[in-house]
PDB file of N, CA and C in Angstrom:
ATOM      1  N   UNK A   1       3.749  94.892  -2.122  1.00  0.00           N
ATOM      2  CA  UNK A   1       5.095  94.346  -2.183  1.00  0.00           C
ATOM      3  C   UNK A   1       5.612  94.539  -3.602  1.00  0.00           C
ATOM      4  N   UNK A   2       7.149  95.147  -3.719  1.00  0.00           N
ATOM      5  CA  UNK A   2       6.940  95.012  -5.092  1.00  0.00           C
ATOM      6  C   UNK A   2       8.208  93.702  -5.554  1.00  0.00           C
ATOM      7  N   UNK A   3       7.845  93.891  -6.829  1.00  0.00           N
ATOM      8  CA  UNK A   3       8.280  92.802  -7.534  1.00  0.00           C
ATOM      9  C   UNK A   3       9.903  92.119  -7.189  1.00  0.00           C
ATOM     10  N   UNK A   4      10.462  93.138  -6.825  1.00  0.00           N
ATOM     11  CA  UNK A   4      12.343  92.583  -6.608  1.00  0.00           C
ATOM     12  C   UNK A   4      12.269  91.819  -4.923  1.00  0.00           C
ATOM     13  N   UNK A   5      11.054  92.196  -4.526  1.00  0.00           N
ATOM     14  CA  UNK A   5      11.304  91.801  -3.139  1.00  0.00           C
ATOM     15  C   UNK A   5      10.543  90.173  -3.191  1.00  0.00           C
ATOM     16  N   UNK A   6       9.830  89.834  -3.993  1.00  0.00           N
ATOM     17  CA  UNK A   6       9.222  88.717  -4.309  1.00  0.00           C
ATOM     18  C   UNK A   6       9.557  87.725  -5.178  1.00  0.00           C
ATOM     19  N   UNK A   7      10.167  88.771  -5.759  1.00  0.00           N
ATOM     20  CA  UNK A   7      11.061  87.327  -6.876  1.00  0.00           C
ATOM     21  C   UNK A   7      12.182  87.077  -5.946  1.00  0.00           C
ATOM     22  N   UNK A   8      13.139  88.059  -5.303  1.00  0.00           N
ATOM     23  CA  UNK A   8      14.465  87.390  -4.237  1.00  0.00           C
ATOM     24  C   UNK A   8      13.436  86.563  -3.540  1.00  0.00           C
ATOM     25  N   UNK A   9      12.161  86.508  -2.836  1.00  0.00           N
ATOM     26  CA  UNK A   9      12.082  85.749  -2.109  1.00  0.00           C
ATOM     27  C   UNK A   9      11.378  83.908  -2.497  1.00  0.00           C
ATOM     28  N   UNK A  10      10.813  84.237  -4.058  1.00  0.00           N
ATOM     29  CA  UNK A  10      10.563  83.161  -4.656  1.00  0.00           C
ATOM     30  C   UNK A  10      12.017  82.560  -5.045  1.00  0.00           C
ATOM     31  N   UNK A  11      12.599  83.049  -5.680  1.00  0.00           N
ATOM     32  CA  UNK A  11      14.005  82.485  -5.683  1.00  0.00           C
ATOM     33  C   UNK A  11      14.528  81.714  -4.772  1.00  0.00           C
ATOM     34  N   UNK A  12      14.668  82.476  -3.458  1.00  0.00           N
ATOM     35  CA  UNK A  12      15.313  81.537  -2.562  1.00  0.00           C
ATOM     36  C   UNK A  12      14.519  80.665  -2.118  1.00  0.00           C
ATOM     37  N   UNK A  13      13.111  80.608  -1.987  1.00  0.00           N
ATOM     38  CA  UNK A  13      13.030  79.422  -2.169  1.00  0.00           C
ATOM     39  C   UNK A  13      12.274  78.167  -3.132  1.00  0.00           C
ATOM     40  N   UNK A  14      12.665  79.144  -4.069  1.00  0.00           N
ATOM     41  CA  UNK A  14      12.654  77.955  -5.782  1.00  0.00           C
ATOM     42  C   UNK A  14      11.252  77.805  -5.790  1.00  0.00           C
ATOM     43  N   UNK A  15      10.672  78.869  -5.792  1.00  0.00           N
ATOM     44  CA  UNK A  15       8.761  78.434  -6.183  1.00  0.00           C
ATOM     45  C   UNK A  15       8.821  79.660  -7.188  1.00  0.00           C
ATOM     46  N   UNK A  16       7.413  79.735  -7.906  1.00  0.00           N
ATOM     47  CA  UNK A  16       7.092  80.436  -8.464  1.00  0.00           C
ATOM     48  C   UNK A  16       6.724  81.985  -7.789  1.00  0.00           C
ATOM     49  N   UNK A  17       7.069  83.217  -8.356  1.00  0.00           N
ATOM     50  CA  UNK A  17       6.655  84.576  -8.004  1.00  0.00           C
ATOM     51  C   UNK A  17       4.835  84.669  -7.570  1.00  0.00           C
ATOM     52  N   UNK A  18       4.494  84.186  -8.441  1.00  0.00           N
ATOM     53  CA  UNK A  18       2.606  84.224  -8.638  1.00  0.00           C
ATOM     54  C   UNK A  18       2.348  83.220  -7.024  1.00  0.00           C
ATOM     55  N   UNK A  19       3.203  82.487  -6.773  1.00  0.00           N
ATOM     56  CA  UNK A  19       2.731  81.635  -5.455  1.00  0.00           C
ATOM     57  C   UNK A  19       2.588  82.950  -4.340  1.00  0.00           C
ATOM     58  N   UNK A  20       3.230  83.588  -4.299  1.00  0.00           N
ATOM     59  CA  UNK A  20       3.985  84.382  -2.885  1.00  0.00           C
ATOM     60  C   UNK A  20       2.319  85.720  -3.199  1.00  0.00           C
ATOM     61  N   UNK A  21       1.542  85.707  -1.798  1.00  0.00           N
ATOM     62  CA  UNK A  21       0.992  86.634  -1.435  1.00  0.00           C
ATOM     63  C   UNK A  21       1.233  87.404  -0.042  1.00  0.00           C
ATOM     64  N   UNK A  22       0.816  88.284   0.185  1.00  0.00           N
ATOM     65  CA  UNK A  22       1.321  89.222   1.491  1.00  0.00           C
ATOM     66  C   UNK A  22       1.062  88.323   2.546  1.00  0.00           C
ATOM     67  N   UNK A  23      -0.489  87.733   2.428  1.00  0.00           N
ATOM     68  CA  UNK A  23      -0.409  86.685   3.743  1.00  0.00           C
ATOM     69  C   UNK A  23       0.469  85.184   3.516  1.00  0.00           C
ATOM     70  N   UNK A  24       0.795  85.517   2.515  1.00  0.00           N
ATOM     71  CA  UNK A  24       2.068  83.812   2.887  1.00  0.00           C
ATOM     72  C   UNK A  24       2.753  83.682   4.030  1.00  0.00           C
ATOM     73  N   UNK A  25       2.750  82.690   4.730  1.00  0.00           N
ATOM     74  CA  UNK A  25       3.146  82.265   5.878  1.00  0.00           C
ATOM     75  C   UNK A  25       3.646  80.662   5.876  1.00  0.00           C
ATOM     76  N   UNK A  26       4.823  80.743   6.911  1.00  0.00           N
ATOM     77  CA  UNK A  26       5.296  79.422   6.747  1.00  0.00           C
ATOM     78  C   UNK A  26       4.053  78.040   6.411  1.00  0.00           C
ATOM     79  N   UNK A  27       3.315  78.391   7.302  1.00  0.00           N
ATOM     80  CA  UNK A  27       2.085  77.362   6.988  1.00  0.00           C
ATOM     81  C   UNK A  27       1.340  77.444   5.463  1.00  0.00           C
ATOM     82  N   UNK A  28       1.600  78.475   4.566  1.00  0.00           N
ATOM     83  CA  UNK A  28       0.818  78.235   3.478  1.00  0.00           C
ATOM     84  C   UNK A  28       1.974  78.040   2.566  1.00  0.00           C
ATOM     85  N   UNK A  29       2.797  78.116   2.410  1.00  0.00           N
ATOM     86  CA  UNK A  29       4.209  77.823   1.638  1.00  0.00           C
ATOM     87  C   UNK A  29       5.061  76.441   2.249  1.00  0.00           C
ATOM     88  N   UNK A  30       4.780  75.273   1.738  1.00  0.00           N
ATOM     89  CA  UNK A  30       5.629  74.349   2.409  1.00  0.00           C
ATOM     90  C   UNK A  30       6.852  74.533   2.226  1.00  0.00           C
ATOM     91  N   UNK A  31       7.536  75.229   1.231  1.00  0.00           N
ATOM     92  CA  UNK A  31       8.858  75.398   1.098  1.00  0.00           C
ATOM     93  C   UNK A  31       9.488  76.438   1.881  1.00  0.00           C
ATOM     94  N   UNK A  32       8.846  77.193   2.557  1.00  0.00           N
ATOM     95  CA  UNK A  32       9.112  77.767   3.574  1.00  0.00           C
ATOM     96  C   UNK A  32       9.470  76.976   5.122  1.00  0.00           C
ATOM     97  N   UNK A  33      10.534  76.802   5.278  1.00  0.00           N
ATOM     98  CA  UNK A  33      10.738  75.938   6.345  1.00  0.00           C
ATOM     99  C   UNK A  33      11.823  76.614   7.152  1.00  0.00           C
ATOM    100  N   UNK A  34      11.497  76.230   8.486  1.00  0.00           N
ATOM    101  CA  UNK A  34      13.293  77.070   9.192  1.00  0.00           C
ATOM    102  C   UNK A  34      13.974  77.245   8.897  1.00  0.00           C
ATOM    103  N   UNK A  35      14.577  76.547   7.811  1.00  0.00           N
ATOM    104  CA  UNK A  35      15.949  76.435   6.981  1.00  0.00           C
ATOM    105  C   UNK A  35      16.301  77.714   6.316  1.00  0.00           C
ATOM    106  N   UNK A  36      15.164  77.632   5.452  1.00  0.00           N
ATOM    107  CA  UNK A  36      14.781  78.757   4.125  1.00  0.00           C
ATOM    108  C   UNK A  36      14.264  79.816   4.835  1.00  0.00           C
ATOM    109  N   UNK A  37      13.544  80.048   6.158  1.00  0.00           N
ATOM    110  CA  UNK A  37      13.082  81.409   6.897  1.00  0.00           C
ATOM    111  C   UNK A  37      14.974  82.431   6.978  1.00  0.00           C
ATOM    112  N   UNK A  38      15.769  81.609   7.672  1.00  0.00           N
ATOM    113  CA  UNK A  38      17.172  82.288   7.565  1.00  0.00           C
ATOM    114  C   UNK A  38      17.909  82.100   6.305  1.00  0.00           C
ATOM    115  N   UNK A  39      17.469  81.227   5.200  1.00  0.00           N
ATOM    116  CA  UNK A  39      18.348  81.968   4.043  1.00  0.00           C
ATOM    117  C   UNK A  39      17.538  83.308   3.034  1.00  0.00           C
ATOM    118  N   UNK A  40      16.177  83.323   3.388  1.00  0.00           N
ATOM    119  CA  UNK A  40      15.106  84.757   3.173  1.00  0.00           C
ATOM    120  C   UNK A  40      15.831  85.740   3.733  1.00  0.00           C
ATOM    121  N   UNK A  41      16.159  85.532   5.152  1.00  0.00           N
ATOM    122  CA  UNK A  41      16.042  86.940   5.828  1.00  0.00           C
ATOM    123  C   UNK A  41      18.591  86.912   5.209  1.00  0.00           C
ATOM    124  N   UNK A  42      18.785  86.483   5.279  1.00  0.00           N
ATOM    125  CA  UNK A  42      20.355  86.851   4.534  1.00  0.00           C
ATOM    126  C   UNK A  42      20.161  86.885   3.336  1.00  0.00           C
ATOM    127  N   UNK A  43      19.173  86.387   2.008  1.00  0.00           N
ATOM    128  CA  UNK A  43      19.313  87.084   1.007  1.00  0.00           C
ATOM    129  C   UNK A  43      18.903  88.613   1.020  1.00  0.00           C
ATOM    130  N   UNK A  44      17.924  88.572   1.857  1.00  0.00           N
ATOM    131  CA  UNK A  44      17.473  90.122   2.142  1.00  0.00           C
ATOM    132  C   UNK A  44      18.084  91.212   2.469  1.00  0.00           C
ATOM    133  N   UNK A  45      19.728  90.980   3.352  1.00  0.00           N
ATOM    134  CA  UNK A  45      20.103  91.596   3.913  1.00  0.00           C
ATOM    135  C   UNK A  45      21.381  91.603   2.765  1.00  0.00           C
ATOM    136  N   UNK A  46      21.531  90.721   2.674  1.00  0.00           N
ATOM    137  CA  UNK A  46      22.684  90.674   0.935  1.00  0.00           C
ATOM    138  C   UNK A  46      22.141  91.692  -0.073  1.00  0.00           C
ATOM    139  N   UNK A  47      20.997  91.689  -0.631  1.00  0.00           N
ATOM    140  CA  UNK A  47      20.361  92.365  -1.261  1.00  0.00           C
ATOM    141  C   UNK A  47      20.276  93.979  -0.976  1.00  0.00           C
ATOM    142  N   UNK A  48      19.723  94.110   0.241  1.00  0.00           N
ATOM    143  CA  UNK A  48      19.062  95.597   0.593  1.00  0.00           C
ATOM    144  C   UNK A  48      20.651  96.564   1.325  1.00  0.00           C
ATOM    145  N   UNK A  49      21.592  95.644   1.458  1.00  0.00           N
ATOM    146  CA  UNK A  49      22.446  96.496   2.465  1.00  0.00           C
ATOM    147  C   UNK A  49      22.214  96.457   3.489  1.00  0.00           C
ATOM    148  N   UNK A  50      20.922  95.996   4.291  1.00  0.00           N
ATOM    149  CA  UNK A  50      20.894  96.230   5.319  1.00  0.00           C
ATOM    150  C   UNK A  50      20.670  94.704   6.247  1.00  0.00           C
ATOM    151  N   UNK A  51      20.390  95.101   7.909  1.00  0.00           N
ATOM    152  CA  UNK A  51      20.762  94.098   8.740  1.00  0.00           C
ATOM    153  C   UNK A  51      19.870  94.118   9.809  1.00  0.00           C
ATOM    154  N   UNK A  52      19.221  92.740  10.113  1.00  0.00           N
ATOM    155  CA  UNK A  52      17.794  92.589  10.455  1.00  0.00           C
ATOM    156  C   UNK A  52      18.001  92.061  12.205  1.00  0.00           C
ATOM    157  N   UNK A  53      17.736  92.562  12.881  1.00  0.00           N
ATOM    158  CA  UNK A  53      17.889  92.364  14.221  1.00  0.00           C
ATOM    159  C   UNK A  53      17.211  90.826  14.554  1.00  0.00           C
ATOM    160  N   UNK A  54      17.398  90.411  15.845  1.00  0.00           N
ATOM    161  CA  UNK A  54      17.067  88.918  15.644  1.00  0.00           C
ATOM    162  C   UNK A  54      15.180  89.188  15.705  1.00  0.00           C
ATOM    163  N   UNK A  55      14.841  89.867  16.601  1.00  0.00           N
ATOM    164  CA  UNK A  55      13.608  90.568  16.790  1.00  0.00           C
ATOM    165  C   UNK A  55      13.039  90.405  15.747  1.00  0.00           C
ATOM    166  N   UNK A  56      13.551  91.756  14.564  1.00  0.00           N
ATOM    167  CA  UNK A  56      13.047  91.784  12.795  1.00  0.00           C
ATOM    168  C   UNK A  56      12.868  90.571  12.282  1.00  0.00           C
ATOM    169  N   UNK A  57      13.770  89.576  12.860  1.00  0.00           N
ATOM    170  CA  UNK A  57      14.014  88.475  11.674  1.00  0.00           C
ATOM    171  C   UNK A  57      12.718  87.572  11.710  1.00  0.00           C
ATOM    172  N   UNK A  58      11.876  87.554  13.509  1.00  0.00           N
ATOM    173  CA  UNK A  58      11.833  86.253  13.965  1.00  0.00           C
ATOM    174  C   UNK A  58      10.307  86.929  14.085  1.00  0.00           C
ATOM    175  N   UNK A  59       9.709  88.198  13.867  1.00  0.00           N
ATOM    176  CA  UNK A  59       8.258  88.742  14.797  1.00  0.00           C
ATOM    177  C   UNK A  59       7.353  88.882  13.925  1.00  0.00           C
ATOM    178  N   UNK A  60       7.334  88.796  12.479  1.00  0.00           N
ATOM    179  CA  UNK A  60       6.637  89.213  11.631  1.00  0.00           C
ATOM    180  C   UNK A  60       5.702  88.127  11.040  1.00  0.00           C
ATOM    181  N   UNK A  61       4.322  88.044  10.892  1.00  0.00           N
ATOM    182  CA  UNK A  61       3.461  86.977  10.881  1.00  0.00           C
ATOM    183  C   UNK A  61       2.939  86.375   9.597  1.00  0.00           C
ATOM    184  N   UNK A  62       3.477  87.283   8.568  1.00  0.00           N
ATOM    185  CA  UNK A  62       3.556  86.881   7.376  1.00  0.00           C
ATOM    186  C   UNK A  62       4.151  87.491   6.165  1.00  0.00           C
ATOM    187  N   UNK A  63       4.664  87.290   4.970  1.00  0.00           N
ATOM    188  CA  UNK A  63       5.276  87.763   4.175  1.00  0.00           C
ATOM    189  C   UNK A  63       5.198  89.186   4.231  1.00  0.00           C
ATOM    190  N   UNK A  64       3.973  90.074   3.925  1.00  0.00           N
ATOM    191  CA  UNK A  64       3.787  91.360   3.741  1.00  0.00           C
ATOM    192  C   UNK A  64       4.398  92.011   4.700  1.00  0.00           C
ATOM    193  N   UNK A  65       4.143  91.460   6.267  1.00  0.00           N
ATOM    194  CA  UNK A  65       4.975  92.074   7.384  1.00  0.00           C
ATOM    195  C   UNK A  65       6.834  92.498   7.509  1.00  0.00           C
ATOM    196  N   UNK A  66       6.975  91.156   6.631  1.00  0.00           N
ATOM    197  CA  UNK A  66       8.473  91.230   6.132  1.00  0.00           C
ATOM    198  C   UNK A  66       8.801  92.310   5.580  1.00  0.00           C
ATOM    199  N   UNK A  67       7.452  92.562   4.588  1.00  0.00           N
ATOM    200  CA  UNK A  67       8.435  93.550   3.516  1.00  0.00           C
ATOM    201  C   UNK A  67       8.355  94.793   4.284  1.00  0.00           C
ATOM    202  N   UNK A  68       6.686  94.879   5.392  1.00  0.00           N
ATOM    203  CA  UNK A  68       6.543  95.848   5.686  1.00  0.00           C
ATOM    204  C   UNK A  68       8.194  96.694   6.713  1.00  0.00           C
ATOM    205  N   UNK A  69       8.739  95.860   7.179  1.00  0.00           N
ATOM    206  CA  UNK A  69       9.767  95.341   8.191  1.00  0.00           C
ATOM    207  C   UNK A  69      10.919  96.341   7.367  1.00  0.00           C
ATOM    208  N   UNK A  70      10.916  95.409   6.004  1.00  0.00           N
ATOM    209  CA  UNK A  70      12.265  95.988   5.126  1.00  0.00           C
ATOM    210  C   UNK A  70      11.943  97.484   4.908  1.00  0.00           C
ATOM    211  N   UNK A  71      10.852  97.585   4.544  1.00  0.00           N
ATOM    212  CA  UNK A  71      10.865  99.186   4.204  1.00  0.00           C
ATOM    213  C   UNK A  71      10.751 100.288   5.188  1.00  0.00           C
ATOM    214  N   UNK A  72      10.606 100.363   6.338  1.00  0.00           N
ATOM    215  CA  UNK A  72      10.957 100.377   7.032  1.00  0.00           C
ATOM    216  C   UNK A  72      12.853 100.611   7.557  1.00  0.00           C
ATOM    217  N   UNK A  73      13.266  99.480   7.579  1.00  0.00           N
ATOM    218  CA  UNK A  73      14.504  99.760   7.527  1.00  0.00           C
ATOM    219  C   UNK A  73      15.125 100.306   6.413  1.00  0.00           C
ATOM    220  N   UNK A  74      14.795 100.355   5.112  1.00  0.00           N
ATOM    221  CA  UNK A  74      15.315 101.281   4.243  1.00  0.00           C
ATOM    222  C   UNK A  74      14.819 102.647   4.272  1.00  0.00           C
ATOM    223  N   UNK A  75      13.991 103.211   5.352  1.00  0.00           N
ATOM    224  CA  UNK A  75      13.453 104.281   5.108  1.00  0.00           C
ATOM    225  C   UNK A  75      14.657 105.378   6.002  1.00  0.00           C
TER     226      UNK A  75
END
């Protein structure tokens, strides 16, 4: 994962960069909550230009999958 995709996502939700590993998952991030799962996936899409199907938004089992997800759609 690299670094711009981890700091937008520590940012939004106000933890530290060094917290966030590929397997982070709502369950190992308490600040990860439903709330903050849809303001992740719209900073993401604010960010990258691009636009995450509800599928993309909702199937991926942990952070790394996300990014794997984004790159992907930027490819």
């Amino acid at each position: 994962m690299d670094e711009k995709f981890v700091n937008l996502i520590a940012s939004t939700l106000e933890i530290p960069a060094d917290d966030l590993k590929y397997d982070s998952t709502t369950e190992t991030v308490p600040q990860w909550t439903s709330l903050s799962h849809w303001e992740i996936i719209e900073a993401l899409e604010a960010q990258y230009g691009i636009e995450f199907t509800m599928d993309e938004a909702t199937e991926f089992k942990n952070l790394g999958e996300l990014y794997e997800i984004l790159q992907r759609k930027l490819s």
